[in-house]
N, C-alpha and C. Protein backbone atom coordinates (compact mmCIF):
# COMPACT_ATOMS: atom_id res chain seq x y z
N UNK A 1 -60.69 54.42 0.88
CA UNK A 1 -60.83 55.76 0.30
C UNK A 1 -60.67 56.76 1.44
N UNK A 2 -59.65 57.69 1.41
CA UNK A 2 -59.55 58.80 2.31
C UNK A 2 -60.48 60.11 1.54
N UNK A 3 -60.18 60.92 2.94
CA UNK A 3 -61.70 62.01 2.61
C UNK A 3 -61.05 63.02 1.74
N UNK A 4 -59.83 62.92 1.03
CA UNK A 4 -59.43 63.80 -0.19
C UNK A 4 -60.44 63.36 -1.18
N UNK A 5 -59.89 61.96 -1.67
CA UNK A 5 -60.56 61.04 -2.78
C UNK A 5 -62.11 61.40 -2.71
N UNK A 6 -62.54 61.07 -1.57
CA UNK A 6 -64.15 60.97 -1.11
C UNK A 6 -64.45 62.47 -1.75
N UNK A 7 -63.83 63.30 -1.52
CA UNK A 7 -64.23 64.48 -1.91
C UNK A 7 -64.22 64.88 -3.65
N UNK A 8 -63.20 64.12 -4.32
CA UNK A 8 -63.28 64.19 -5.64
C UNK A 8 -64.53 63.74 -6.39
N UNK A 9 -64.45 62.36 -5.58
CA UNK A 9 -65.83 61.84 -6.38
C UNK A 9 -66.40 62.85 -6.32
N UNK A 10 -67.01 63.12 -5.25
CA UNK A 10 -68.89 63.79 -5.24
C UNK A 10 -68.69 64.71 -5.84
N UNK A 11 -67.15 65.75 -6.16
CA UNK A 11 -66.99 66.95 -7.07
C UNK A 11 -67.35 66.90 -8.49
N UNK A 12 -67.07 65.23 -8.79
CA UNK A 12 -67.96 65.15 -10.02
C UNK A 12 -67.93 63.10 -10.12
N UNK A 13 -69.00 63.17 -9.78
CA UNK A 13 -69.80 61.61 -9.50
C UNK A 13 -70.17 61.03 -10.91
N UNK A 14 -70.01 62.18 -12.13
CA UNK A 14 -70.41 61.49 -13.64
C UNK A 14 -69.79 60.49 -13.51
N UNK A 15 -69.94 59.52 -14.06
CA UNK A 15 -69.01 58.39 -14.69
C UNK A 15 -68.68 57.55 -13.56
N UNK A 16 -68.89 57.59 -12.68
CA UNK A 16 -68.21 56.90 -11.10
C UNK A 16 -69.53 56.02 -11.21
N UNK A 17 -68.83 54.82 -10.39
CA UNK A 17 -69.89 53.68 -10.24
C UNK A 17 -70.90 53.90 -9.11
N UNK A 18 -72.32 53.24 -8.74
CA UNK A 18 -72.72 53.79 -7.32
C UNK A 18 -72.19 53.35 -6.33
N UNK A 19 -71.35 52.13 -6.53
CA UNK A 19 -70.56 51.55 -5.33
C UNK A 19 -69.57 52.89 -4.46
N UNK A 20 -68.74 53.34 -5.92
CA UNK A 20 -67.56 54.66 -5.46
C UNK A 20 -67.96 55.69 -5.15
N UNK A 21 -69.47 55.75 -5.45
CA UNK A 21 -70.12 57.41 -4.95
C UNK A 21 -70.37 56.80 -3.58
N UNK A 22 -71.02 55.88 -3.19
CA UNK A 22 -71.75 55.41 -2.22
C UNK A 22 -70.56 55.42 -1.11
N UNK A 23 -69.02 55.14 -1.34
CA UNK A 23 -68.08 54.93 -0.40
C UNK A 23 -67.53 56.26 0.04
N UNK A 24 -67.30 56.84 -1.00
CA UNK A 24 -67.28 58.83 -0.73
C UNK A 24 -68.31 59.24 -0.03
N UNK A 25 -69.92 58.76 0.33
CA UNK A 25 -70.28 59.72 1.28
C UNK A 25 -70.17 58.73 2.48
N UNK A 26 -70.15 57.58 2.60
CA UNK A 26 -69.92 56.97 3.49
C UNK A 26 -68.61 57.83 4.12
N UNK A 27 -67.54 57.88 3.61
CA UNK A 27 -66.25 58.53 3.94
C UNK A 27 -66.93 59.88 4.98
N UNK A 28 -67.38 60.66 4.08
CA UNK A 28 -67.33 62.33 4.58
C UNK A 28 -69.04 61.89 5.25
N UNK A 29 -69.90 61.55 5.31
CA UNK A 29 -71.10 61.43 6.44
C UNK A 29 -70.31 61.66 7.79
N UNK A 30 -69.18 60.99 7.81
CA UNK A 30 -68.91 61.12 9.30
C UNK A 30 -68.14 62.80 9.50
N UNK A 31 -67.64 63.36 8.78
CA UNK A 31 -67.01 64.39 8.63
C UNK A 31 -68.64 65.69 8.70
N UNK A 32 -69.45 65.44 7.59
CA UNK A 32 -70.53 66.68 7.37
C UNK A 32 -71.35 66.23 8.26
N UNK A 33 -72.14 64.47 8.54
CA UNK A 33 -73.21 64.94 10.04
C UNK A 33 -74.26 64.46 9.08
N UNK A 34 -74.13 64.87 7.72
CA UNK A 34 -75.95 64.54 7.29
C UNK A 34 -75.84 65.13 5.78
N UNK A 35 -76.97 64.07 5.45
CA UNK A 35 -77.00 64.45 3.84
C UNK A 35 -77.14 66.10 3.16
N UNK A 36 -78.10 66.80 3.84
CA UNK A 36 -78.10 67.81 3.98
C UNK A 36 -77.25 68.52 3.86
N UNK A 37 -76.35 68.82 4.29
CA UNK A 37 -75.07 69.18 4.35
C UNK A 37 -73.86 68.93 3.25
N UNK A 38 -73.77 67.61 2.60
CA UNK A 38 -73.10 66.96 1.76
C UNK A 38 -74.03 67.67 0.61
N UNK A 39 -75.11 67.66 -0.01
CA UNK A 39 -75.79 68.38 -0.76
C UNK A 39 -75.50 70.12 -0.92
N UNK A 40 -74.93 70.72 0.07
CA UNK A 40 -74.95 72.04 0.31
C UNK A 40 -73.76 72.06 -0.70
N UNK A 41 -72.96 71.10 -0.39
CA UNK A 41 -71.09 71.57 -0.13
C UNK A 41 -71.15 70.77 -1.80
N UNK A 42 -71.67 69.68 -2.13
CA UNK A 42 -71.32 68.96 -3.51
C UNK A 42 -72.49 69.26 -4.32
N UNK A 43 -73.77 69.85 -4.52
CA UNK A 43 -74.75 69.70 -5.28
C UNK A 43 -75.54 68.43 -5.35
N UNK A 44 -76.16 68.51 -5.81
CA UNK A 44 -77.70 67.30 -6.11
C UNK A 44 -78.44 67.26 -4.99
N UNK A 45 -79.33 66.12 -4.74
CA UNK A 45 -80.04 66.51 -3.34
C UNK A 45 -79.73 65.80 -2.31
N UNK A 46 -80.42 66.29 -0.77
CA UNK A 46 -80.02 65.31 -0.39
C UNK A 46 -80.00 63.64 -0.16
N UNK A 47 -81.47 63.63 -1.16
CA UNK A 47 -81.96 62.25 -1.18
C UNK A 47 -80.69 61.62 -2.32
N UNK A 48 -80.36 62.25 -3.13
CA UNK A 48 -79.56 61.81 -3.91
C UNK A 48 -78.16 61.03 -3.31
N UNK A 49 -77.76 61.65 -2.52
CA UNK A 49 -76.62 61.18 -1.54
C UNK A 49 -77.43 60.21 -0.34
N UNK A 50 -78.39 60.06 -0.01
CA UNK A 50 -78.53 59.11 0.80
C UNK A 50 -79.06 57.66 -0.02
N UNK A 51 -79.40 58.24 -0.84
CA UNK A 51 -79.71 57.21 -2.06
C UNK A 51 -78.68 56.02 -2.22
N UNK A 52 -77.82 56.83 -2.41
CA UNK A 52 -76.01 56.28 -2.84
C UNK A 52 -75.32 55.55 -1.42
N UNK A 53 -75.33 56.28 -0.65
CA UNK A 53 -74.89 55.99 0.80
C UNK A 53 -75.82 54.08 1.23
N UNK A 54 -76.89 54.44 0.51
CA UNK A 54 -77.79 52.97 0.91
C UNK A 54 -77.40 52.20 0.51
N UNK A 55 -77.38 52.32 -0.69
CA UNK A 55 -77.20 51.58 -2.00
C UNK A 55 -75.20 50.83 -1.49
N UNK A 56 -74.32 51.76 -0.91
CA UNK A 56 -73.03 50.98 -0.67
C UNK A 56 -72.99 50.19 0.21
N UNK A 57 -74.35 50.29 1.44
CA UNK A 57 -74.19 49.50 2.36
C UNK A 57 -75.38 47.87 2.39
N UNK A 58 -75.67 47.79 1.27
CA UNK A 58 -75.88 46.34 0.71
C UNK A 58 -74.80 45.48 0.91
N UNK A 59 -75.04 44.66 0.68
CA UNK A 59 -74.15 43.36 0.46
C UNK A 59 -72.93 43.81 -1.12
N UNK A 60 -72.07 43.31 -1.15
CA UNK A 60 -71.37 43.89 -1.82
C UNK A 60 -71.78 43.07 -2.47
N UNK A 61 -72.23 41.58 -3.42
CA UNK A 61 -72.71 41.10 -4.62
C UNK A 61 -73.60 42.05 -5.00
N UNK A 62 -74.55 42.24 -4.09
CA UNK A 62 -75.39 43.14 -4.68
C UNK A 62 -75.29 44.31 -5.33
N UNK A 63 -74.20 45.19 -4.83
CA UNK A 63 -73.88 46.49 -5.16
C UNK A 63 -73.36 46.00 -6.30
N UNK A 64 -72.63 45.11 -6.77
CA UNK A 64 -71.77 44.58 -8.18
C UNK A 64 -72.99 44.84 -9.22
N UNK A 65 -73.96 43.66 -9.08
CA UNK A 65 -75.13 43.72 -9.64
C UNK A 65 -76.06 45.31 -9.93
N UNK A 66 -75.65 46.27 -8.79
CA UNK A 66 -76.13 47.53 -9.35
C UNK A 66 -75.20 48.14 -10.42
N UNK A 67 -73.82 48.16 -10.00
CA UNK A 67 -72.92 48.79 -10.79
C UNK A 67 -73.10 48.48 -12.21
N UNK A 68 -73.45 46.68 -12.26
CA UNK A 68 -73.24 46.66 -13.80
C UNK A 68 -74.78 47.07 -14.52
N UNK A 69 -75.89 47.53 -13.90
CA UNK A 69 -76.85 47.90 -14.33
C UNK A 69 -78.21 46.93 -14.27
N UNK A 70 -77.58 45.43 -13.50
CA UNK A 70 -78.77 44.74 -14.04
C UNK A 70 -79.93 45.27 -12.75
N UNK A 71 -79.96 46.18 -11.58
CA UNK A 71 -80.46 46.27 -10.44
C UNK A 71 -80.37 47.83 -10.38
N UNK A 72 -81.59 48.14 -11.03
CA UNK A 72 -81.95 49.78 -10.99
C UNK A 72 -81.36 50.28 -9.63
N UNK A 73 -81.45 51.68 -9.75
CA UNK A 73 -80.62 52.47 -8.58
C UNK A 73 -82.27 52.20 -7.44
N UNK A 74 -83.32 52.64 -7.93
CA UNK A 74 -84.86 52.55 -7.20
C UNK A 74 -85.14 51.24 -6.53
N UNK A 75 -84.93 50.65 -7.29
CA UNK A 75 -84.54 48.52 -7.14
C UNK A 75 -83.91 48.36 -5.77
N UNK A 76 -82.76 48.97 -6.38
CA UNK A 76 -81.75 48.58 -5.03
C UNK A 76 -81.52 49.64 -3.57
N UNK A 77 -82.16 50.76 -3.87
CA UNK A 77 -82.94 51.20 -2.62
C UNK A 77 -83.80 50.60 -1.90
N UNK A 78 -84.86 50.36 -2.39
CA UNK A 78 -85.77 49.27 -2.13
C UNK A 78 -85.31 48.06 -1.16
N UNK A 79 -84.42 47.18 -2.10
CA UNK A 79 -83.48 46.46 -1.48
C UNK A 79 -82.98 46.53 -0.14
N UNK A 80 -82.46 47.92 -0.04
CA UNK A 80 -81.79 48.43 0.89
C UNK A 80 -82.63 48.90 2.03
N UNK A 81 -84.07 49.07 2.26
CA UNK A 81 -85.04 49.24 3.47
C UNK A 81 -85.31 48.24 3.61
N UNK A 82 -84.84 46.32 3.37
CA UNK A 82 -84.55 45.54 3.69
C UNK A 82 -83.95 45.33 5.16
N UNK A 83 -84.73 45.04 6.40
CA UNK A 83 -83.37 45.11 7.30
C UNK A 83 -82.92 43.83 7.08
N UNK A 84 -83.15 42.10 7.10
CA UNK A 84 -82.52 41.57 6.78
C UNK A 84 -81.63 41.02 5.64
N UNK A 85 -80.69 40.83 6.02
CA UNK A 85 -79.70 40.76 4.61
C UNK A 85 -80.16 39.76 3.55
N UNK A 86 -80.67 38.48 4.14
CA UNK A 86 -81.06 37.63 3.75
C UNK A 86 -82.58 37.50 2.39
N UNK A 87 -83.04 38.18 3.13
CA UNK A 87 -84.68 38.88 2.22
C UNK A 87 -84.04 40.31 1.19
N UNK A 88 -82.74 40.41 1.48
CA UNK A 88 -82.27 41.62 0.59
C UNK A 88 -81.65 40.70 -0.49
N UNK A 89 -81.03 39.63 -0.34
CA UNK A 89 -80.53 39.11 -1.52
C UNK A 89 -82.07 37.99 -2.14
N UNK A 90 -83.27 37.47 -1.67
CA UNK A 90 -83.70 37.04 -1.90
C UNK A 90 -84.73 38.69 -3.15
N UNK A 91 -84.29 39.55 -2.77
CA UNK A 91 -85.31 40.15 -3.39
C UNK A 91 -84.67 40.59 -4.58
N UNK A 92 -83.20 40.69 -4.40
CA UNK A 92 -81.86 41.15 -5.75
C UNK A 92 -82.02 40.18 -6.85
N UNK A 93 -82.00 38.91 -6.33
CA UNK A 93 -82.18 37.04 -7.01
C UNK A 93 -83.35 37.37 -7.76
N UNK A 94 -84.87 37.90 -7.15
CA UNK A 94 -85.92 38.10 -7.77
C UNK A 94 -86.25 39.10 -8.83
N UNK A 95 -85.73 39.95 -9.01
CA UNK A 95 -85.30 41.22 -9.56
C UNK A 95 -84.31 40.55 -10.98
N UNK A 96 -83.58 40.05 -10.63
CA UNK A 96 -82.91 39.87 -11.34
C UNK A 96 -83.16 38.75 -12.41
N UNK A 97 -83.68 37.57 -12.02
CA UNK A 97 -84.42 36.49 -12.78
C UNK A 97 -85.97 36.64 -13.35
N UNK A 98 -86.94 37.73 -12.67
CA UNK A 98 -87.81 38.14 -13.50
C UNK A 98 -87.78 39.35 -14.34
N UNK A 99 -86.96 40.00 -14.52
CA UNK A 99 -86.64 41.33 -15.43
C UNK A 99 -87.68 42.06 -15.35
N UNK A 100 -88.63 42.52 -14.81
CA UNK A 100 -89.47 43.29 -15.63
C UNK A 100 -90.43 44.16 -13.98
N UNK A 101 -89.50 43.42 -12.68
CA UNK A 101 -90.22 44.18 -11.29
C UNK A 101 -89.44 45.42 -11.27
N UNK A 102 -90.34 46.66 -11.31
CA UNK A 102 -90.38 47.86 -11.40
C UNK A 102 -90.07 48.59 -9.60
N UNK A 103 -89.57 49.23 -10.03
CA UNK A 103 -89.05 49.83 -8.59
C UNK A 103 -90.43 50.28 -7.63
N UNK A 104 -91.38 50.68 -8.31
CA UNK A 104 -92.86 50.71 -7.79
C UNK A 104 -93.37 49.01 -7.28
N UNK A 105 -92.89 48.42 -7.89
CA UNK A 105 -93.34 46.44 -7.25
C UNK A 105 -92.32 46.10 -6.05
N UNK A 106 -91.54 46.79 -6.49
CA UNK A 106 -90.28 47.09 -5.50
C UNK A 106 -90.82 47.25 -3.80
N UNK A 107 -91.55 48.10 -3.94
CA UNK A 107 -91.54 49.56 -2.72
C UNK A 107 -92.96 48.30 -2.37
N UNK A 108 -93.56 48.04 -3.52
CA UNK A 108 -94.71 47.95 -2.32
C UNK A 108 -94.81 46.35 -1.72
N UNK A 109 -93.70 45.86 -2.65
CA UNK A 109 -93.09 43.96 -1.59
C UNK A 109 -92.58 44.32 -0.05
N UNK A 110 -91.46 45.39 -0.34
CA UNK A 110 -91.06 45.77 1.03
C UNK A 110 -92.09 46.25 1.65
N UNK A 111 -92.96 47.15 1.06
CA UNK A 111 -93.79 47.42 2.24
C UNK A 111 -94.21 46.45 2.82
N UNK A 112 -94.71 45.16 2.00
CA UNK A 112 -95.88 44.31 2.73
C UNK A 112 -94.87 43.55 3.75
N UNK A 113 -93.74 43.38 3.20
CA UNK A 113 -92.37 42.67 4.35
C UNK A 113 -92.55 43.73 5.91
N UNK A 114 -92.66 45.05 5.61
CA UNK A 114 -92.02 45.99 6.61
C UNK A 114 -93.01 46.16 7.83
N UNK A 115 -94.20 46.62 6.50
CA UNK A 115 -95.63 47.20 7.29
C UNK A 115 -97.33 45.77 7.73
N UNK A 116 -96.48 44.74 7.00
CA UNK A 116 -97.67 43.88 7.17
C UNK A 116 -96.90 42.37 7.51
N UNK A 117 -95.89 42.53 7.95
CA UNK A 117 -94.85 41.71 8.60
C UNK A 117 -94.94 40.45 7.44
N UNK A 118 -95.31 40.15 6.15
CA UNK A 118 -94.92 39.20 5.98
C UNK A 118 -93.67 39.06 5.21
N UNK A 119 -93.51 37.68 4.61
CA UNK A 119 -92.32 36.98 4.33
C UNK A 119 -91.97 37.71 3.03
N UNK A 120 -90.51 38.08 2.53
CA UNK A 120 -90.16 38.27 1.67
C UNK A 120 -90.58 37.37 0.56
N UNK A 121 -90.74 36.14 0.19
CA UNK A 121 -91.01 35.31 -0.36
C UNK A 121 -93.02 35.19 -0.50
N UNK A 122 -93.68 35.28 0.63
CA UNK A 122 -95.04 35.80 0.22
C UNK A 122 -94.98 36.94 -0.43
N UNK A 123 -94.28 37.82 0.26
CA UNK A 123 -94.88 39.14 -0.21
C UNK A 123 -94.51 39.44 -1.80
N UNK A 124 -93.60 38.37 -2.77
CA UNK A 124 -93.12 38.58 -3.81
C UNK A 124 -94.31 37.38 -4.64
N UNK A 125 -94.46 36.65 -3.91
CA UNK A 125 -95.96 35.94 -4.66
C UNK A 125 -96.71 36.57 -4.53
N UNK A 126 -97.38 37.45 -3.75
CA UNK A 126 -98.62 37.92 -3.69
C UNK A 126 -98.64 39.24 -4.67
N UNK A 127 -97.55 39.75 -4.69
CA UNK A 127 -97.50 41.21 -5.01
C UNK A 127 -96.80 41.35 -6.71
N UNK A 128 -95.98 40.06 -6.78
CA UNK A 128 -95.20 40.00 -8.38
C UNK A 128 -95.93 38.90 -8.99
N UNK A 129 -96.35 38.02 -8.03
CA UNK A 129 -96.44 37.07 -8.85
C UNK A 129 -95.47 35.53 -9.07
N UNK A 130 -94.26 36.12 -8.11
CA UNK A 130 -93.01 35.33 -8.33
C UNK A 130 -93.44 33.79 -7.89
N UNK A 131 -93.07 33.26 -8.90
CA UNK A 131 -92.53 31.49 -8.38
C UNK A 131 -91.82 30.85 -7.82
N UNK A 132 -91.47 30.24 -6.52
CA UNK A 132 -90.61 30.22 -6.08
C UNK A 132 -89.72 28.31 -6.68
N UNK A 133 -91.06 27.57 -6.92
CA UNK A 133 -91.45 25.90 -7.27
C UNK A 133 -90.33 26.34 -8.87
N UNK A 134 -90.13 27.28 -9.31
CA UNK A 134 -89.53 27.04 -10.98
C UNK A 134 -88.27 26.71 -10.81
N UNK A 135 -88.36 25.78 -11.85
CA UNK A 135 -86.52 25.21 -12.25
C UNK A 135 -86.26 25.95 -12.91
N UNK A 136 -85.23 26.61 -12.91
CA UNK A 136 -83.47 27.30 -13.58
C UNK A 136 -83.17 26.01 -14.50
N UNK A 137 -83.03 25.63 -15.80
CA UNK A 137 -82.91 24.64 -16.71
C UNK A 137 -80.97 25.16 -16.66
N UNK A 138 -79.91 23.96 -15.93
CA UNK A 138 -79.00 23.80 -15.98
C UNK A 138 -79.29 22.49 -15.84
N UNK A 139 -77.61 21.50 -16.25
CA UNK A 139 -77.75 20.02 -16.27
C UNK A 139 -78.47 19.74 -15.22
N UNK A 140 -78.25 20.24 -14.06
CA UNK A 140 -78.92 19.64 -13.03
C UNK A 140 -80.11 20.65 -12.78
N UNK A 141 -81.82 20.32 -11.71
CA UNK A 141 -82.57 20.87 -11.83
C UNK A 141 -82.29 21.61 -10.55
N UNK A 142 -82.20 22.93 -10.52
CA UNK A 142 -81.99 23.92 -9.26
C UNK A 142 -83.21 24.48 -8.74
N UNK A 143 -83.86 24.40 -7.98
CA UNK A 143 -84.05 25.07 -6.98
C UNK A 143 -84.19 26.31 -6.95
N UNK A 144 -84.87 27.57 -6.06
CA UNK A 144 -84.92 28.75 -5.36
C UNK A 144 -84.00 28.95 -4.54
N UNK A 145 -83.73 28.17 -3.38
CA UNK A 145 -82.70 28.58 -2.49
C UNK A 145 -81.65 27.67 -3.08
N UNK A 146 -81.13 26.85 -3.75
CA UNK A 146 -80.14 26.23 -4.53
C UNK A 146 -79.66 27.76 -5.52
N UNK A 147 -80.32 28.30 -6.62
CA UNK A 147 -79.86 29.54 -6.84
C UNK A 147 -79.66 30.77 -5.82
N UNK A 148 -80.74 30.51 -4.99
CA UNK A 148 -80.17 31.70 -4.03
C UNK A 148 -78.51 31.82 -3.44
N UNK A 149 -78.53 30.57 -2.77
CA UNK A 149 -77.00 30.15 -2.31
C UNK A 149 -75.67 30.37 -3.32
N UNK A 150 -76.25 29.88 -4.38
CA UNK A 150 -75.07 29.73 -5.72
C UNK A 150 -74.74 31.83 -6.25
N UNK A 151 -75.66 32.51 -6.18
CA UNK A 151 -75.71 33.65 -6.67
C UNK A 151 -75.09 34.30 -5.50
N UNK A 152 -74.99 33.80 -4.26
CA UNK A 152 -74.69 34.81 -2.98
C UNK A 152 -73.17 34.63 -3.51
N UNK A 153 -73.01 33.35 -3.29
CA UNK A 153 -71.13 32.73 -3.73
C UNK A 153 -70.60 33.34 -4.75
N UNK A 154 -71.66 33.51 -6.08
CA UNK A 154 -70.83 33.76 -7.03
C UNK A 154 -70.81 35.53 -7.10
N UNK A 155 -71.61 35.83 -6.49
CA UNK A 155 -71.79 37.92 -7.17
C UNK A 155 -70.51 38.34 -5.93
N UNK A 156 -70.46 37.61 -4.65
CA UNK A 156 -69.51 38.35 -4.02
C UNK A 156 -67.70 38.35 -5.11
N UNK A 157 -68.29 37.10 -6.35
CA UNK A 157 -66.61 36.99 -6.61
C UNK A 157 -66.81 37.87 -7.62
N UNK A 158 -67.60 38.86 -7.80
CA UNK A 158 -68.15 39.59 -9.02
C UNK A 158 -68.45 38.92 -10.32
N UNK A 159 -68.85 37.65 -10.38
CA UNK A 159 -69.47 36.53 -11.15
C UNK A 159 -70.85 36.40 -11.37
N UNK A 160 -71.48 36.43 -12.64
CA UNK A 160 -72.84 35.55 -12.73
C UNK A 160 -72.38 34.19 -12.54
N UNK A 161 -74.15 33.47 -11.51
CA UNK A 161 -73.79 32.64 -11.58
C UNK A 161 -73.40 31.50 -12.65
N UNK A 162 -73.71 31.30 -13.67
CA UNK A 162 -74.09 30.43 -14.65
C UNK A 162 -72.07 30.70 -14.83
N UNK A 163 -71.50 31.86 -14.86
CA UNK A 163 -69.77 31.62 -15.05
C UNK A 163 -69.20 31.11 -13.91
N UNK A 164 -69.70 31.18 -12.80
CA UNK A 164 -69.31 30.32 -11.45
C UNK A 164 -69.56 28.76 -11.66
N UNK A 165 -70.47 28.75 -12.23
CA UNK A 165 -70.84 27.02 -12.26
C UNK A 165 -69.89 26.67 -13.35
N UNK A 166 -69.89 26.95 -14.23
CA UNK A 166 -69.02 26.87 -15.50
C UNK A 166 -67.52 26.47 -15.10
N UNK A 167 -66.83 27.55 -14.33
CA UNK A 167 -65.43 27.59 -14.16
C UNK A 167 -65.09 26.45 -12.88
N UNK A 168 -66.55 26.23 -12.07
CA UNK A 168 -66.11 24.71 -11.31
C UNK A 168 -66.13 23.56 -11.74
N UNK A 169 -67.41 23.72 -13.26
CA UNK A 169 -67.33 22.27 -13.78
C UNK A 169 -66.03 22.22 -14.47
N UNK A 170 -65.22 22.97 -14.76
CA UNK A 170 -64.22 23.16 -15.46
C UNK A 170 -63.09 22.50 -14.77
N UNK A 171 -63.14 23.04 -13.32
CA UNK A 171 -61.99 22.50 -12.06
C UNK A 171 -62.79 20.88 -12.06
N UNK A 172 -63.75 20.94 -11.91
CA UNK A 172 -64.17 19.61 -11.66
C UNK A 172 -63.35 17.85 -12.50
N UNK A 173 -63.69 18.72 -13.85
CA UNK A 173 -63.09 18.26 -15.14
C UNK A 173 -61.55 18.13 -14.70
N UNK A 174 -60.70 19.08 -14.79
CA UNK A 174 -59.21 19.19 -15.01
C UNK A 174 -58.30 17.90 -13.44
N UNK A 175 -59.55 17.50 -12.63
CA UNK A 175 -59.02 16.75 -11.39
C UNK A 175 -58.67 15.55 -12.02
N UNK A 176 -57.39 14.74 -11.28
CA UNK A 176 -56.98 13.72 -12.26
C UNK A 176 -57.10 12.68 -11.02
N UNK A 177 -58.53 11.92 -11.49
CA UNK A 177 -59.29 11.10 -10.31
C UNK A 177 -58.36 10.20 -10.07
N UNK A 178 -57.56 9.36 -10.77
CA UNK A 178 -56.59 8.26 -10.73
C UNK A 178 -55.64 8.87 -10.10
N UNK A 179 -54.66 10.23 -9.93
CA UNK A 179 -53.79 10.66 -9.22
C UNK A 179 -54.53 10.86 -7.48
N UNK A 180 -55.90 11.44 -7.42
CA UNK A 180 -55.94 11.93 -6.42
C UNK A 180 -56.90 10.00 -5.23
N UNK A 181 -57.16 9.05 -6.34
CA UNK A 181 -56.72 7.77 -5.66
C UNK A 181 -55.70 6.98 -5.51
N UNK A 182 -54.46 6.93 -6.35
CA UNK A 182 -53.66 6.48 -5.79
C UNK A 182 -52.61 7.36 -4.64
N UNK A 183 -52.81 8.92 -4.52
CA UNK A 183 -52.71 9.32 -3.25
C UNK A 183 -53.38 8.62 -2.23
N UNK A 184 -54.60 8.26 -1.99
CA UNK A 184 -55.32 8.36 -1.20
C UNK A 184 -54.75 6.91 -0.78
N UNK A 185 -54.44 5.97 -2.00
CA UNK A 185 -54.02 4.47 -1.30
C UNK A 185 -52.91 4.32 -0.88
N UNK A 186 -52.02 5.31 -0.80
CA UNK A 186 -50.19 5.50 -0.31
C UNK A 186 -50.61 5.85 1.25
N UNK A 187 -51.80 7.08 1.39
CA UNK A 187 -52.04 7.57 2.78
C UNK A 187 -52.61 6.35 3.64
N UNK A 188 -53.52 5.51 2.82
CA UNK A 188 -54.31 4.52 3.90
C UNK A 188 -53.13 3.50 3.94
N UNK A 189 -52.44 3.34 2.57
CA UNK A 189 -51.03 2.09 3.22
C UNK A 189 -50.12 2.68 4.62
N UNK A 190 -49.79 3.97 4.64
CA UNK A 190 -48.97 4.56 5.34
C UNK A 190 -49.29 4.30 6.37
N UNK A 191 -50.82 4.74 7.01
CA UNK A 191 -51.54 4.72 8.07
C UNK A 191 -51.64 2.90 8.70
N UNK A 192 -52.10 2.21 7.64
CA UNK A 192 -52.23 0.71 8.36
C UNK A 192 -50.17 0.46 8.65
N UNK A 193 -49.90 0.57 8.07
CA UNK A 193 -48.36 0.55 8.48
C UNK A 193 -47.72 1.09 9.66
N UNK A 194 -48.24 2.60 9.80
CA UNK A 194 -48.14 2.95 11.04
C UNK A 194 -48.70 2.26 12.27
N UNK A 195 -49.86 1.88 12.31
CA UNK A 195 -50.79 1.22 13.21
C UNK A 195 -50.05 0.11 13.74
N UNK A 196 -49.60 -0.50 12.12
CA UNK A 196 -49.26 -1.72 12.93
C UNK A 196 -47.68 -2.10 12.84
N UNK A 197 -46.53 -1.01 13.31
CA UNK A 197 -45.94 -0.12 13.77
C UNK A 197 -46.04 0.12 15.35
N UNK A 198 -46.74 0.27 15.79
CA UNK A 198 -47.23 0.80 16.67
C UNK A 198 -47.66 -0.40 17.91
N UNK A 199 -48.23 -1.31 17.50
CA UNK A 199 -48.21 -2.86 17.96
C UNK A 199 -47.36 -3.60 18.60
């Protein structure tokens, strides 16, 4: 996005995703210096634009996950006073599988992460309530960091996971096991042939 474009958005940000607002002030921050300023020249406040500006510099699964609504704009601020990336997607994963943590449960997990140094993962038991021991009911029994991993893979492809798993059991399916062993017994004939070739 060049700083023409950047400038359209914020002229009118209705309808624009927070990812595309968020990349327009990213654009012109370096041009105006400070939210302040971007507020003068486009309207709203300046928290409003730094809001947005946070919110683009997440992990881009994550920002997907805001765009389509399931990760309040407050949520994913929150998110975003995360310094590690890692406790930022563990807290998006949490957010997202218990529906109902409020941008106020939000603020005060990070706090206990920020201001009372503990673990993203305590501080979401102690403070939500979260489980970390619960199975995700797919054929197979998953895990916390088994979904964590699977949701990082799949939101960067702009995928839930459950359509990521889907479209591999799908590849999984379509492999034609008898083609890809009798490859495999042409390569090991080739190879003992070569060897002893070579003799």
């Amino acid at each position: 996005m060049n700083a023409a474009s950047a400038r359209k958005h914020l002229s009118a940000p209705e309808g624009k995703m927070h990812s595309e607002i968020g990349e327009a002030v990213d654009v012109l921050y370096r041009d105006y210096g400070s939210y302040v300023t971007i507020a003068q020249q486009f309207g709203m406040s300046a928290k409003f634009w730094n809001t947005r500006h946070r919110l683009f510099q997440l992990p881009e699964g994550i920002r997907w996950k805001i765009d389509e609504g399931q990760i309040g704009v407050e949520q994913g601020y929150q998110i975003s006073r995360l310094t590690s990336e890692e406790d930022q997607w563990v807290l998006a994963l949490a957010i997202i599988e218990e529906e109902d943590l409020t941008g106020k449960e939000c603020q005060n997990i990070v706090n206990l992460v920020l201001n009372q140094e503990k673990s993203i993962r305590d501080a979401l038991s102690v403070s939500a309530g979260v489980r970390f021991d619960r199975i995700q009911p797919l054929l197979l029994p998953l895990g916390f960091d088994i979904r964590l991993s699977i949701c990082k893979f799949a939101w960067k492809q702009y995928q839930n996971w459950e359509d990521l798993c889907y479209r591999l059991i799908l590849q999984g399916i379509a492999v034609d096991i008898g083609e890809v062993a009798r490859q495999l017994e042409e390569l090991a004939s080739a190879l003992r042939k070569a060897g002893r070739d070579e003799k």
